[in-house]
C-alpha atoms as a PDB file:
ATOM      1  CA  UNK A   1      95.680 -14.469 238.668  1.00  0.00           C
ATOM      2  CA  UNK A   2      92.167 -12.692 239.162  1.00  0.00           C
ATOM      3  CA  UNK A   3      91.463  -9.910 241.383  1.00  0.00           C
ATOM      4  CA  UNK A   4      88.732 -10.798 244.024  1.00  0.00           C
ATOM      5  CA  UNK A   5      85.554  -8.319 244.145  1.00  0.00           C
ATOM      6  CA  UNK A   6      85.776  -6.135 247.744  1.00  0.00           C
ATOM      7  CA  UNK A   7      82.705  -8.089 249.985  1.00  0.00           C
ATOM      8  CA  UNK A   8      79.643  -5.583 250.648  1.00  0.00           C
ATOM      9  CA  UNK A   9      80.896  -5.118 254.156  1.00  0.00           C
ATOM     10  CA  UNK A  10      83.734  -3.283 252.776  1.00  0.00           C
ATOM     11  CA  UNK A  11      81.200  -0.933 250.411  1.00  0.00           C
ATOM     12  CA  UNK A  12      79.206  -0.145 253.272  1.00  0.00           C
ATOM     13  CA  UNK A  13      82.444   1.075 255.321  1.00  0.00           C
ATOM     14  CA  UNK A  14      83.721   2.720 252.686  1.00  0.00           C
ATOM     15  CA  UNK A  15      80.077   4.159 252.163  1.00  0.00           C
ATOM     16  CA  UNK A  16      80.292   5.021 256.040  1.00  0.00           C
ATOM     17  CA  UNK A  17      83.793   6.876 255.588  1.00  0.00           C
ATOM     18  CA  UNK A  18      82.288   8.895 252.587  1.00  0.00           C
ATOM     19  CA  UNK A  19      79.207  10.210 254.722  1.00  0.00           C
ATOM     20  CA  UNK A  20      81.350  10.864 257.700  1.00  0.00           C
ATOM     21  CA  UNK A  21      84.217  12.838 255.669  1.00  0.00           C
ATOM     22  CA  UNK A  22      81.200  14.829 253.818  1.00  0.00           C
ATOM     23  CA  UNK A  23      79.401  15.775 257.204  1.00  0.00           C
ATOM     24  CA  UNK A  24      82.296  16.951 258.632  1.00  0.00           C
ATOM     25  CA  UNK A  25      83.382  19.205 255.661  1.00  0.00           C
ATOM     26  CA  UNK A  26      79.812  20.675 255.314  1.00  0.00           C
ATOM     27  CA  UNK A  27      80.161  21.420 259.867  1.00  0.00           C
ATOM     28  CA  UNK A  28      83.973  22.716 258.544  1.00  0.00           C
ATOM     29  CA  UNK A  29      83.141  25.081 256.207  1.00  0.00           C
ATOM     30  CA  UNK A  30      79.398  26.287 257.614  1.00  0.00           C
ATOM     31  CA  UNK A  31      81.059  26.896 261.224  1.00  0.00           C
ATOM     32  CA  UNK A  32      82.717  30.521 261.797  1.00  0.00           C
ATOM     33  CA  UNK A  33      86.271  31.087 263.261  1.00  0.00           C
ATOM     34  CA  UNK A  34      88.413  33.866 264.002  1.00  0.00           C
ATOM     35  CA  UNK A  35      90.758  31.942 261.802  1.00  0.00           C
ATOM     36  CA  UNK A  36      88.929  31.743 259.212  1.00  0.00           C
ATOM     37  CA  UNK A  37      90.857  34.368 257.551  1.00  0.00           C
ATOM     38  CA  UNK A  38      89.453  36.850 254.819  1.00  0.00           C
ATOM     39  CA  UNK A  39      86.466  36.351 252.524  1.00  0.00           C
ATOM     40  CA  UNK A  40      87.881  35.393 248.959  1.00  0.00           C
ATOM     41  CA  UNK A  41      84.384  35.297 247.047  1.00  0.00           C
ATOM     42  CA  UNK A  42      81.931  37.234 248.862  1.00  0.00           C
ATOM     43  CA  UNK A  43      77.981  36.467 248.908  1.00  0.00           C
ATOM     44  CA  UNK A  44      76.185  39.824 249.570  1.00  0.00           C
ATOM     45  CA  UNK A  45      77.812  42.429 251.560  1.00  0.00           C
ATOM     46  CA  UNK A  46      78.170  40.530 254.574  1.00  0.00           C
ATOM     47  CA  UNK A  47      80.949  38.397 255.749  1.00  0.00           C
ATOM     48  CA  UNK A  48      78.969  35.211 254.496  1.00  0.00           C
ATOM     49  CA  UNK A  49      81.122  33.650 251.651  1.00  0.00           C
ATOM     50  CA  UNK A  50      84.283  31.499 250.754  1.00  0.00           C
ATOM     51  CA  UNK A  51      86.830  32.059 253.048  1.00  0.00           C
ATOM     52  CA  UNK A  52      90.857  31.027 252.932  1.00  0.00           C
ATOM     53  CA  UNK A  53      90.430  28.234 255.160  1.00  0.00           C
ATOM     54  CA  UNK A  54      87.091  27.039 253.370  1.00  0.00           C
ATOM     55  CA  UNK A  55      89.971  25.489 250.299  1.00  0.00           C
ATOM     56  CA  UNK A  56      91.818  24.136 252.904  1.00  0.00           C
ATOM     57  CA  UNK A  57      88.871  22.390 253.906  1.00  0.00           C
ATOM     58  CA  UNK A  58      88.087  21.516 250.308  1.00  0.00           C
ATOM     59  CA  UNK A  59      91.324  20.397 249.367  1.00  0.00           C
ATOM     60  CA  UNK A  60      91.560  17.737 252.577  1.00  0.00           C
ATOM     61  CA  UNK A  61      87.865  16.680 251.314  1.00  0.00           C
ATOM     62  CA  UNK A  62      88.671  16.039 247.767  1.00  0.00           C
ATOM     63  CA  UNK A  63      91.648  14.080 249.152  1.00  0.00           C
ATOM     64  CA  UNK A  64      89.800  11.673 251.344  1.00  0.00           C
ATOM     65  CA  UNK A  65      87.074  11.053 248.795  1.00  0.00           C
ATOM     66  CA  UNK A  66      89.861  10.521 245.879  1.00  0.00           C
ATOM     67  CA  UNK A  67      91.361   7.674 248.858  1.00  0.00           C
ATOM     68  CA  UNK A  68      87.883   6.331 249.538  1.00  0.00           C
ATOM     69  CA  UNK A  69      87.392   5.730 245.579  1.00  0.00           C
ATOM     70  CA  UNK A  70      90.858   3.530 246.114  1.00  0.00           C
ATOM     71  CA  UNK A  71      89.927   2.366 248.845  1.00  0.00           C
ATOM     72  CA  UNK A  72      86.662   0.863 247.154  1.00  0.00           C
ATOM     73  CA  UNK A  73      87.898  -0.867 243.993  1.00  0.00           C
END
């Protein structure tokens, strides 16, 4: 049996989830909380750098980009 091809509507949602997913981790990571926890790598001598929640952030980012690759094939 072959595998059908995924129609271009589906590479455009997929496309769609991608961009939303990435705009929201960039707003996640750039906003500031009081639960952000403490600065891991620091950038200067202010609090500006990676914070503990930041790899939460990246770790739920990597994981919806690794299920909109499956998603696409």
């Amino acid at each position: 049996m072959t595998q059908s091809q995924p129609g271009p509507g589906r590479a455009w949602t997929v496309g769609a989830l991608a961009l939303i997913l990435t705009v929201l981790t960039v707003a996640g990571v750039a906003g500031s909380s009081r639960f952000s926890g403490p600065v891991l790598f620091a950038f200067g001598e202010s609090t500006h750098g990676v914070h503990r929640d930041d790899l939460l952030v990246l770790a739920i980012y990597l994981s919806g980009l690794s299920l909109c690759w499956t998603l696409r094939r």
